[in-house]
C-alpha atoms as a PDB file:
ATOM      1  CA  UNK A   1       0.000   0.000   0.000  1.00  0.00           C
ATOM      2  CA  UNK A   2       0.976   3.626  -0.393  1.00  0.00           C
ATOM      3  CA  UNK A   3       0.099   6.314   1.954  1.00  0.00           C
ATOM      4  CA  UNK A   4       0.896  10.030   1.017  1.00  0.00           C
ATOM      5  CA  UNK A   5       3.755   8.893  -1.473  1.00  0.00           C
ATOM      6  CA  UNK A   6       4.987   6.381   1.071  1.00  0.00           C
ATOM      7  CA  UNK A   7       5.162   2.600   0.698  1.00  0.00           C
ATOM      8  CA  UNK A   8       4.020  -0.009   3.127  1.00  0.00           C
ATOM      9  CA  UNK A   9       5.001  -3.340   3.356  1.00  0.00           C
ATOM     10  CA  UNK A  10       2.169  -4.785   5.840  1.00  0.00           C
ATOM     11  CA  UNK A  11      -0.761  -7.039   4.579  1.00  0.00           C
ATOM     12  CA  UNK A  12      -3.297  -4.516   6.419  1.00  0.00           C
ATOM     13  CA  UNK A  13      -3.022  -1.560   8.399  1.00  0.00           C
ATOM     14  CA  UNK A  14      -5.907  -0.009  10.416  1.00  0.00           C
ATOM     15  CA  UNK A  15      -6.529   3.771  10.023  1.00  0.00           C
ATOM     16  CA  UNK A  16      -6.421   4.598  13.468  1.00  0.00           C
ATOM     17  CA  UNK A  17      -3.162   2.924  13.953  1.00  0.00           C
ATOM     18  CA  UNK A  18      -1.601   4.643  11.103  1.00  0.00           C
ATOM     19  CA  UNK A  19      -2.969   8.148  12.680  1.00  0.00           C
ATOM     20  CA  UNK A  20      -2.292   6.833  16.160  1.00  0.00           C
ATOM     21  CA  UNK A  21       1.164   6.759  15.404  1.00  0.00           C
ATOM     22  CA  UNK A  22       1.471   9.921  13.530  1.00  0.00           C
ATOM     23  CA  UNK A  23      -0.621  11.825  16.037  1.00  0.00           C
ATOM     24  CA  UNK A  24      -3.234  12.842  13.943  1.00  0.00           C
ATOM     25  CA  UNK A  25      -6.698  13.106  14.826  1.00  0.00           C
ATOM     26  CA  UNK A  26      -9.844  11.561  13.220  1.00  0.00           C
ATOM     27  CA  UNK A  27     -11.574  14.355  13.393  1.00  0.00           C
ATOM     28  CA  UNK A  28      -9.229  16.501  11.143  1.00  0.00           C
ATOM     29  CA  UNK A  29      -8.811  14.436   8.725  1.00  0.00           C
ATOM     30  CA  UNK A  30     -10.072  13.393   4.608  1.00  0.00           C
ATOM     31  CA  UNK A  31      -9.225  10.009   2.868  1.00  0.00           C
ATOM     32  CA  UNK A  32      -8.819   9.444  -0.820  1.00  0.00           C
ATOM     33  CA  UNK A  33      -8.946   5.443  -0.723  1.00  0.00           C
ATOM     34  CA  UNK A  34      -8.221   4.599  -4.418  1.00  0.00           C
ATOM     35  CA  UNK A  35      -9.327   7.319  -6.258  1.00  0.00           C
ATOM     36  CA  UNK A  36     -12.636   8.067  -4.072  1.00  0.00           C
ATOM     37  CA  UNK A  37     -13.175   9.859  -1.084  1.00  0.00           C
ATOM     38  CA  UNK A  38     -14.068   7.965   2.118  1.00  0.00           C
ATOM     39  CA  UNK A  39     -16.829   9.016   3.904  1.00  0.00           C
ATOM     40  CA  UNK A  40     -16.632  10.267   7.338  1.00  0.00           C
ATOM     41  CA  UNK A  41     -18.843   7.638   8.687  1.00  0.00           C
ATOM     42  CA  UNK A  42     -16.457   4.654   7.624  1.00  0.00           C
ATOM     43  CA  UNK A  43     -13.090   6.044   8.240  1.00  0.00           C
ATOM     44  CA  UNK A  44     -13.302   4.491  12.490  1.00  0.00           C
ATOM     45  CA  UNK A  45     -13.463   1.698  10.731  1.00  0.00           C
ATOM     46  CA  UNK A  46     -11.031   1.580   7.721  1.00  0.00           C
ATOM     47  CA  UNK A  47      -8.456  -1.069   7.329  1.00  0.00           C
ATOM     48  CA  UNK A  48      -5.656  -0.286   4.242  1.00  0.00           C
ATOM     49  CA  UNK A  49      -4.964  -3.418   2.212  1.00  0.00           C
ATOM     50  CA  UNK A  50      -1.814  -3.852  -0.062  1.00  0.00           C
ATOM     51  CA  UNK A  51      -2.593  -2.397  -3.456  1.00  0.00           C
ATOM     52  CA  UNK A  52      -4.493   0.428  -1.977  1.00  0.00           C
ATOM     53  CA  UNK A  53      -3.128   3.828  -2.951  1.00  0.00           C
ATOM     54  CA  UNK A  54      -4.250   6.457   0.030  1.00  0.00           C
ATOM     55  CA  UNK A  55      -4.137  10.447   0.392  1.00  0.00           C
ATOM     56  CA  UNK A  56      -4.225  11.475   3.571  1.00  0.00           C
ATOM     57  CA  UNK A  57      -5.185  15.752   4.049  1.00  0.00           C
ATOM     58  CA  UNK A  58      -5.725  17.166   7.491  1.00  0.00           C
ATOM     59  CA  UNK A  59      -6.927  20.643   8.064  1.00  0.00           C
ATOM     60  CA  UNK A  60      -4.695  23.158  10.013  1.00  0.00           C
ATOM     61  CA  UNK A  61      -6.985  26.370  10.884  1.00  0.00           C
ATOM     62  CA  UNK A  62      -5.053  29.958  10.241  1.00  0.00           C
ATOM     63  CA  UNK A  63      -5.478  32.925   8.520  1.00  0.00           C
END
């Protein structure tokens, strides 16, 4: 899988373990998951698979 340009060697890799370790909250957060966006409701839940390609964008407020 590929995350943000970066490759991953694991079969799977939860979504909240990947933000976990990045400290990065849910909240702040969209997913591209192979050309689509996931939706909000389905990202506590998301499990990366090898093959997927994944964007990861999280909103920083400023002005």
């Amino acid at each position: 899988m590929t995350i943000n340009g970066e490759k991953f060697t694991q079969d799977s890799l939860p979504l909240l373990d990947y933000l976990k370790q990045r400290d990065l909250q849910i909240t702040h957060i969209a997913i591209e998951l192979n050309g689509k966006i996931v939706p909000k409701d389905e990202l506590a839940t998301l499990v990366f698979k090898q093959g997927d390609v994944v964007e990861i964008v999280s909103f920083v407020g400023g002005g």
